[in-house]
PDB file of N, CA and C in Angstrom:
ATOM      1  N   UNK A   1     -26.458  16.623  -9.656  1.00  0.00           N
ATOM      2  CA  UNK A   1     -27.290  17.043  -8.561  1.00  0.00           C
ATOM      3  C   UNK A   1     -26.964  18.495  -8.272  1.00  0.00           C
ATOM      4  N   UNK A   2     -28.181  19.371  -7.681  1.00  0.00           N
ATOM      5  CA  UNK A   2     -27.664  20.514  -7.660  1.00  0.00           C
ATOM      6  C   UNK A   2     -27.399  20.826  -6.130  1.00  0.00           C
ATOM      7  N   UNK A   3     -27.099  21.955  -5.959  1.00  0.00           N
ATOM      8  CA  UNK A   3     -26.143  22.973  -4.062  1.00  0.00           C
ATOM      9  C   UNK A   3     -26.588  21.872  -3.736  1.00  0.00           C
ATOM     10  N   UNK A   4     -28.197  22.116  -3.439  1.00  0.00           N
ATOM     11  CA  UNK A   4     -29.623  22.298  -2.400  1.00  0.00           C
ATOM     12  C   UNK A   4     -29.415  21.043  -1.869  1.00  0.00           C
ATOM     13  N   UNK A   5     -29.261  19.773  -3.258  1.00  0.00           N
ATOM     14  CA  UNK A   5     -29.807  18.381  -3.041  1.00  0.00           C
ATOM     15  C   UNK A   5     -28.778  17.768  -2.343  1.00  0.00           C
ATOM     16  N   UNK A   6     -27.178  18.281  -2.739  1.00  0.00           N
ATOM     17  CA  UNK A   6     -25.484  17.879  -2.386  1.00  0.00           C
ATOM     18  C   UNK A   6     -25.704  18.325  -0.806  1.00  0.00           C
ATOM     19  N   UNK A   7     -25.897  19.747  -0.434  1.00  0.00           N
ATOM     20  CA  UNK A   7     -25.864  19.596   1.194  1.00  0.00           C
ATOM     21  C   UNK A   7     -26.962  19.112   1.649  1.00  0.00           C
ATOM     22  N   UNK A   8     -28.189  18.841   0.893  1.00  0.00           N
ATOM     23  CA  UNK A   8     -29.366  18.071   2.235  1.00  0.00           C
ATOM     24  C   UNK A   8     -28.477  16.745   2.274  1.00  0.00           C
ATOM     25  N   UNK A   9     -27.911  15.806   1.734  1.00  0.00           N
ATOM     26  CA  UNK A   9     -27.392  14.393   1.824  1.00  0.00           C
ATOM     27  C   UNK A   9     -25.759  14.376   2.288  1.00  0.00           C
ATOM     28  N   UNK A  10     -25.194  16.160   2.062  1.00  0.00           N
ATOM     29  CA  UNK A  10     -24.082  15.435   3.294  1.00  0.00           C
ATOM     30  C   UNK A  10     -24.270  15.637   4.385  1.00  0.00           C
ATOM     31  N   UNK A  11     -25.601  15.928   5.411  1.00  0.00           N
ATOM     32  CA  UNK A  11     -25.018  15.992   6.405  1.00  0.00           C
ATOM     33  C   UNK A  11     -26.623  14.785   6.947  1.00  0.00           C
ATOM     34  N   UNK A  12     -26.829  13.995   6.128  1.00  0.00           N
ATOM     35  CA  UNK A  12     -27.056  12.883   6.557  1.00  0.00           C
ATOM     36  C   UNK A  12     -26.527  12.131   7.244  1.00  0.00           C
ATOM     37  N   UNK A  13     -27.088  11.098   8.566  1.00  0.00           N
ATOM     38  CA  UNK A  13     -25.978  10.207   9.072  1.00  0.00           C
ATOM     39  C   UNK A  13     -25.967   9.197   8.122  1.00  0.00           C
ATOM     40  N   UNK A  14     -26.084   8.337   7.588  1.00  0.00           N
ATOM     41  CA  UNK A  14     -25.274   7.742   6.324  1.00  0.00           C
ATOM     42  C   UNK A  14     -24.238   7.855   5.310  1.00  0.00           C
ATOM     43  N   UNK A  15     -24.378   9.176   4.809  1.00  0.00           N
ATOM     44  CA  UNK A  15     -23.373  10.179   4.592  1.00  0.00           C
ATOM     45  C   UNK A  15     -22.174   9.652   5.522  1.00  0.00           C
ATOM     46  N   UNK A  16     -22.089  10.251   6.707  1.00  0.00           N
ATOM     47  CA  UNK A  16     -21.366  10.052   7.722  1.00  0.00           C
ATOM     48  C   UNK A  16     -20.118   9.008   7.894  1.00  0.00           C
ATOM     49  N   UNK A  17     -21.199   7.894   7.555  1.00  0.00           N
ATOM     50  CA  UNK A  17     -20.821   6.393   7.959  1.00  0.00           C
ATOM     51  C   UNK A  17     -20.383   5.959   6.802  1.00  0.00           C
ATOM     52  N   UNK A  18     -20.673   6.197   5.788  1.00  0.00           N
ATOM     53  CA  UNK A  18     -20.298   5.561   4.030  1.00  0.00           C
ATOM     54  C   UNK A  18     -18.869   6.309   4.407  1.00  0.00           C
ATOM     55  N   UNK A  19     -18.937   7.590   4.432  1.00  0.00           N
ATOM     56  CA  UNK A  19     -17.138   8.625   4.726  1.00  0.00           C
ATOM     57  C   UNK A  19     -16.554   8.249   5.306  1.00  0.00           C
ATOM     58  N   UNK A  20     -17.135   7.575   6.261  1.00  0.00           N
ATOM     59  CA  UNK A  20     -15.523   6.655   7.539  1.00  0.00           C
ATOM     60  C   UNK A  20     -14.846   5.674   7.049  1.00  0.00           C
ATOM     61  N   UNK A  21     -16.114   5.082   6.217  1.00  0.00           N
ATOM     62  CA  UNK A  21     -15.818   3.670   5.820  1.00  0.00           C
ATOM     63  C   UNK A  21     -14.440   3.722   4.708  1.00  0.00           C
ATOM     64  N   UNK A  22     -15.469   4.668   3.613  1.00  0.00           N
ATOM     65  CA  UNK A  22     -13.945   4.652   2.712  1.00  0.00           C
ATOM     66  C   UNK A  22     -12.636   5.499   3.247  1.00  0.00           C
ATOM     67  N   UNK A  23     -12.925   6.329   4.388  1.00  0.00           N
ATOM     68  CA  UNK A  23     -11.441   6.949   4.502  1.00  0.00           C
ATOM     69  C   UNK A  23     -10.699   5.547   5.214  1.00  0.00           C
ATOM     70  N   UNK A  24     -11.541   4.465   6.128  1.00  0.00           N
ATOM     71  CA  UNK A  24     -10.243   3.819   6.415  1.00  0.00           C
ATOM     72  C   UNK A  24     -10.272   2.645   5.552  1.00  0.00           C
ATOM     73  N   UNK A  25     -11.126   2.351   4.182  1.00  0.00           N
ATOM     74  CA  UNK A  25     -10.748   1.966   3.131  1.00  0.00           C
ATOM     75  C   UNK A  25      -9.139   2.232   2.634  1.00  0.00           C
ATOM     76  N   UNK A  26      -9.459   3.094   2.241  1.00  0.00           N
ATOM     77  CA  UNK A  26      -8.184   3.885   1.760  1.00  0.00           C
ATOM     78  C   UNK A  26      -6.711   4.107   2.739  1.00  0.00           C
ATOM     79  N   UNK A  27      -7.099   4.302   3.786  1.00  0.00           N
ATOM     80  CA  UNK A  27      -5.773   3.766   4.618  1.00  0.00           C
ATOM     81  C   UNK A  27      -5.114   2.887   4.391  1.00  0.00           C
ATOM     82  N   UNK A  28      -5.995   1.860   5.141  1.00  0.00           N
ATOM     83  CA  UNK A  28      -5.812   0.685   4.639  1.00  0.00           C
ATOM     84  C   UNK A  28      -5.190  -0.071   3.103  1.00  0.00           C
ATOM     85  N   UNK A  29      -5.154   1.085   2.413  1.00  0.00           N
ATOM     86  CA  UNK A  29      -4.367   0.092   1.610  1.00  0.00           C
ATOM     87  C   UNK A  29      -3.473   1.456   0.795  1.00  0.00           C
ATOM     88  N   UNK A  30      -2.928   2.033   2.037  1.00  0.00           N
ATOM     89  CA  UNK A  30      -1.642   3.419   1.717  1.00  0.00           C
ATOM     90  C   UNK A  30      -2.241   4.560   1.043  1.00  0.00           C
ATOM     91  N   UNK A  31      -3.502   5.029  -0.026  1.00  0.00           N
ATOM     92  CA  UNK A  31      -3.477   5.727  -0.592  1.00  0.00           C
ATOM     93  C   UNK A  31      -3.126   7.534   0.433  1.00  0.00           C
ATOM     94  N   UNK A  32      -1.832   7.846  -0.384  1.00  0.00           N
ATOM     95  CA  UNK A  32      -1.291   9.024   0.133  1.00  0.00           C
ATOM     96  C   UNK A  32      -1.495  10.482  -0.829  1.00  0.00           C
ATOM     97  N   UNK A  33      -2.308  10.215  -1.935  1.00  0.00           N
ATOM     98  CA  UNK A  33      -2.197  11.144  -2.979  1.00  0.00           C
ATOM     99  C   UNK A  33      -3.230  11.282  -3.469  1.00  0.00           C
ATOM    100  N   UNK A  34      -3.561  11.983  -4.572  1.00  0.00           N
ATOM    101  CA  UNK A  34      -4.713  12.207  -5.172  1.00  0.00           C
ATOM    102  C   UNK A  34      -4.581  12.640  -7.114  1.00  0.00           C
ATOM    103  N   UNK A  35      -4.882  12.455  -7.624  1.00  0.00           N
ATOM    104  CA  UNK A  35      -5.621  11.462  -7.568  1.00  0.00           C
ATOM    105  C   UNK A  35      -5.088   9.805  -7.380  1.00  0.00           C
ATOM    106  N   UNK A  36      -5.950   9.118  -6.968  1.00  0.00           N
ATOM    107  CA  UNK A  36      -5.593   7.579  -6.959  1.00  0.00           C
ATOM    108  C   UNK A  36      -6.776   7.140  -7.147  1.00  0.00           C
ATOM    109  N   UNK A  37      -6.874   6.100  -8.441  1.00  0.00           N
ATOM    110  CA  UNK A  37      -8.125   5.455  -8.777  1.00  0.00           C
ATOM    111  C   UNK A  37      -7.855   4.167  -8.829  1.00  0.00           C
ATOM    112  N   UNK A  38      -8.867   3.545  -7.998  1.00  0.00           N
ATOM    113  CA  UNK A  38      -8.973   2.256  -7.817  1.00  0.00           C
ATOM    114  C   UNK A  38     -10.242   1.572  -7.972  1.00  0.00           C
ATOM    115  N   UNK A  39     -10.285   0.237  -8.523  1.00  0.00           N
ATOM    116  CA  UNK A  39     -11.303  -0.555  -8.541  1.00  0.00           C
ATOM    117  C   UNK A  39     -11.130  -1.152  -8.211  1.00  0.00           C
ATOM    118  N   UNK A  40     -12.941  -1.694  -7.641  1.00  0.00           N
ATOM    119  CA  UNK A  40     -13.701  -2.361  -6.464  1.00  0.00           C
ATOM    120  C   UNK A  40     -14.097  -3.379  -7.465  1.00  0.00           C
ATOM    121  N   UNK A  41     -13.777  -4.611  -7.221  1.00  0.00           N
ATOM    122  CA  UNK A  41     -13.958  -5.993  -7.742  1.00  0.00           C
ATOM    123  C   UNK A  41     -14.949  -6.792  -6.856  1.00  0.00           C
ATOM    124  N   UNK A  42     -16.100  -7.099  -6.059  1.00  0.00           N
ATOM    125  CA  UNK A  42     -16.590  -7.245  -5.015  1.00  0.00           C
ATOM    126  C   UNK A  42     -16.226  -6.806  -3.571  1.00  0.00           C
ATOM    127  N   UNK A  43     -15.571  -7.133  -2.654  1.00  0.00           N
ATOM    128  CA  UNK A  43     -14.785  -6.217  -2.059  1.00  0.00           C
ATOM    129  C   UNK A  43     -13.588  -6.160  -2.104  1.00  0.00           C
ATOM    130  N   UNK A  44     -13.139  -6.717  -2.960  1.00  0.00           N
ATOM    131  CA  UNK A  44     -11.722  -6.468  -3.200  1.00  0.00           C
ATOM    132  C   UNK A  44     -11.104  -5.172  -4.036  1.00  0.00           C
ATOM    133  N   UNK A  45     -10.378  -4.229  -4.008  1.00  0.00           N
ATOM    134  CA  UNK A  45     -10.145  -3.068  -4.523  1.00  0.00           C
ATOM    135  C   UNK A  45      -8.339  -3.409  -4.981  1.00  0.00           C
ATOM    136  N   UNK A  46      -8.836  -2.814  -6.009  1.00  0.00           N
ATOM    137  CA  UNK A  46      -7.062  -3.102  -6.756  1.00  0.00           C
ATOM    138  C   UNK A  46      -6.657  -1.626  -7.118  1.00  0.00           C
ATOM    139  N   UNK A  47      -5.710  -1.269  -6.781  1.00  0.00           N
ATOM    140  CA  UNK A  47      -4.999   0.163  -7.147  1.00  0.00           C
ATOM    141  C   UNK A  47      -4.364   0.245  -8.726  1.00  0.00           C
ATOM    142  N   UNK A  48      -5.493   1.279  -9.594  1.00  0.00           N
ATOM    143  CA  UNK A  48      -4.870   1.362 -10.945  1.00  0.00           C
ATOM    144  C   UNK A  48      -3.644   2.607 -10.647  1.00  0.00           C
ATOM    145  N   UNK A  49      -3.643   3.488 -10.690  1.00  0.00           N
ATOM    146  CA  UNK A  49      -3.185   4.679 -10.596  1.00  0.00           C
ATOM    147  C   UNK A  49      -2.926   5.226  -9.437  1.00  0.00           C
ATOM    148  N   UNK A  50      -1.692   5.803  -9.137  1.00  0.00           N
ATOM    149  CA  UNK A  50      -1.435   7.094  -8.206  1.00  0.00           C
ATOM    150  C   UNK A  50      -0.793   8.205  -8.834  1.00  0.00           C
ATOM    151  N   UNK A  51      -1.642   9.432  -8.545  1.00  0.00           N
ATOM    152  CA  UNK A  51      -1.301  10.562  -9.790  1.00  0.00           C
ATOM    153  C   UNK A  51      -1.275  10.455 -11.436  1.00  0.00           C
ATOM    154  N   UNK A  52      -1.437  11.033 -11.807  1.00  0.00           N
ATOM    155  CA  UNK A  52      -1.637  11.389 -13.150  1.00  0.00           C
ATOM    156  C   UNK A  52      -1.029  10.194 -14.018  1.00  0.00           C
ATOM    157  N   UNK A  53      -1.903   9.471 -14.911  1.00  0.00           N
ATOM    158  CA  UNK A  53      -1.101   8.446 -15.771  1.00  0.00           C
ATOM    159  C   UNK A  53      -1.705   8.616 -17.010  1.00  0.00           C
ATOM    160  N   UNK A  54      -0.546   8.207 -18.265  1.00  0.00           N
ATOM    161  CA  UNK A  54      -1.418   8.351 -19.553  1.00  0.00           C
ATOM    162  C   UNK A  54      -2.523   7.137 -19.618  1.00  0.00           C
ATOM    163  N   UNK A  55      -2.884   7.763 -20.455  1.00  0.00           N
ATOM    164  CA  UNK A  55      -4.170   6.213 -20.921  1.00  0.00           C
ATOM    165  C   UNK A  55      -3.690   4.924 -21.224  1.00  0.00           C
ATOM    166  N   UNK A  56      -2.289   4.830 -21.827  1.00  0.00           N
ATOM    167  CA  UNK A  56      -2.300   3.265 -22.622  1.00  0.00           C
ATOM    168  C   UNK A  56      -1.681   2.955 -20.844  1.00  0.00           C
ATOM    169  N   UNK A  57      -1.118   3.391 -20.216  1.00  0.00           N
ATOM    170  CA  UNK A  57      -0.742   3.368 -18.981  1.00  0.00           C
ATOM    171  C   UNK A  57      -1.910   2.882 -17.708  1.00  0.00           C
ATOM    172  N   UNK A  58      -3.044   3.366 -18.065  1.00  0.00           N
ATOM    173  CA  UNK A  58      -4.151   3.342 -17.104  1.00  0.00           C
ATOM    174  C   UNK A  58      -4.891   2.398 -17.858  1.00  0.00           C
ATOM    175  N   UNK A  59      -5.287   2.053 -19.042  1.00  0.00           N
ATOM    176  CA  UNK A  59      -5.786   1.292 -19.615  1.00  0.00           C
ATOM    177  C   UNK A  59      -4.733  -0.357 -19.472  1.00  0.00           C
ATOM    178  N   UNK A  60      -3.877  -0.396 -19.062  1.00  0.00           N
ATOM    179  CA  UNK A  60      -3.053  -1.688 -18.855  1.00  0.00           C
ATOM    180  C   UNK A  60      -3.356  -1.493 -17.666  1.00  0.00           C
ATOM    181  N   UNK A  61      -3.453  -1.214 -16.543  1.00  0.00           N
ATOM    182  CA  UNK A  61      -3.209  -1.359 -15.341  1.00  0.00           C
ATOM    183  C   UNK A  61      -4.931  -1.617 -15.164  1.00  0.00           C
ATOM    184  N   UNK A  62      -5.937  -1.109 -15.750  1.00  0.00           N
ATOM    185  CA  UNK A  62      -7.191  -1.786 -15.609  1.00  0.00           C
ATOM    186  C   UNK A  62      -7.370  -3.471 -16.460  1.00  0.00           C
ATOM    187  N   UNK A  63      -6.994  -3.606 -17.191  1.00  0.00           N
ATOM    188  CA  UNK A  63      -6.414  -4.951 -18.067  1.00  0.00           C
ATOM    189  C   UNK A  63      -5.826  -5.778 -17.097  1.00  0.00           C
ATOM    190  N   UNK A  64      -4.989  -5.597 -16.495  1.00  0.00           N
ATOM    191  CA  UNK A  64      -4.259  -6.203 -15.571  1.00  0.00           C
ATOM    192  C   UNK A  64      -4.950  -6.705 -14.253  1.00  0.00           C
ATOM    193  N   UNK A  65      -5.700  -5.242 -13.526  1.00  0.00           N
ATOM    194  CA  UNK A  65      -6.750  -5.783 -12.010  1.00  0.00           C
ATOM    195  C   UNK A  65      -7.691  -6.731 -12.565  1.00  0.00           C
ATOM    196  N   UNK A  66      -8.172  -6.829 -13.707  1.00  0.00           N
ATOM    197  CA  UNK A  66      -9.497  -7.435 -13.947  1.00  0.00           C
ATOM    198  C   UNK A  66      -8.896  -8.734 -14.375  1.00  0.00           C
ATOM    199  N   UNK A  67      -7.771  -8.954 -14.999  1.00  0.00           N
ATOM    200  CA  UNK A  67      -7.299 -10.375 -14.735  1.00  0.00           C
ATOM    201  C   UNK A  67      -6.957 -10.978 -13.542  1.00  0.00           C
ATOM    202  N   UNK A  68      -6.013 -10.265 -12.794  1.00  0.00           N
ATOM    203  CA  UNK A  68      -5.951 -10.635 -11.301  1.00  0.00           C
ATOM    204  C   UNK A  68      -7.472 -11.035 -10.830  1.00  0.00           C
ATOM    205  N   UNK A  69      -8.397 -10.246 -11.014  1.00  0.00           N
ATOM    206  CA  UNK A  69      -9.801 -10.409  -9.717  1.00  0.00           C
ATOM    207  C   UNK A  69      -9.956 -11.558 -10.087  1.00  0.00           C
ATOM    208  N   UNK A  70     -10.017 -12.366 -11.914  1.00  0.00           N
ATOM    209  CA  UNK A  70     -11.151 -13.344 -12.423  1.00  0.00           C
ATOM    210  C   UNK A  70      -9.966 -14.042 -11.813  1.00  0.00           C
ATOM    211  N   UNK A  71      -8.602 -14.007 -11.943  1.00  0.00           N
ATOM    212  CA  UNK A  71      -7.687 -15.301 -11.084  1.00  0.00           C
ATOM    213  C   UNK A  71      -8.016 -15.537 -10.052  1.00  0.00           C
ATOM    214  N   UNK A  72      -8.568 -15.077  -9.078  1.00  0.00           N
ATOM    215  CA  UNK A  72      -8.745 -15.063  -8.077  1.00  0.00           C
ATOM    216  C   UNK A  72     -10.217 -14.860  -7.001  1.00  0.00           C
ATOM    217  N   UNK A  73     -10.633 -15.085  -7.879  1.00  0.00           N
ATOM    218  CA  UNK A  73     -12.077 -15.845  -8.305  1.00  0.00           C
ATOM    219  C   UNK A  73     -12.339 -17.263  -8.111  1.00  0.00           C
TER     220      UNK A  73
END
């Protein structure tokens, strides 16, 4: 998307409300750093990474949430 289209939609109120949501997403479950990537399993969110990880590293830890979610299922 380009400037024009990025600031007409952040200062949407939806915009707004989606941003609250995930910042106290993310509280809520400690993230203190950046990067931190996590996946959203329906609403459940599992923490792969905090800061920089190699791949066979990040690639197990996605291997791993997606067994947890279907357990728990």
């Amino acid at each position: 998307m380009d400037a024009a289209e990025f600031e007409r939609r952040l200062v949407l109120p939806e915009t707004a409300t989606a941003t609250r949501q995930e910042f106290a997403a993310v509280e809520r479950i400690d993230v203190q750093g950046f990067p931190t990537t996590i996946l959203r399993v329906g609403q459940q969110g599992y923490v792969l990474a905090r800061g920089f990880q190699p791949y066979e590293a990040f690639s197990k830890a996605v291997r791993q949430a997606l067994q947890q979610a279907a357990e728990e299922q």
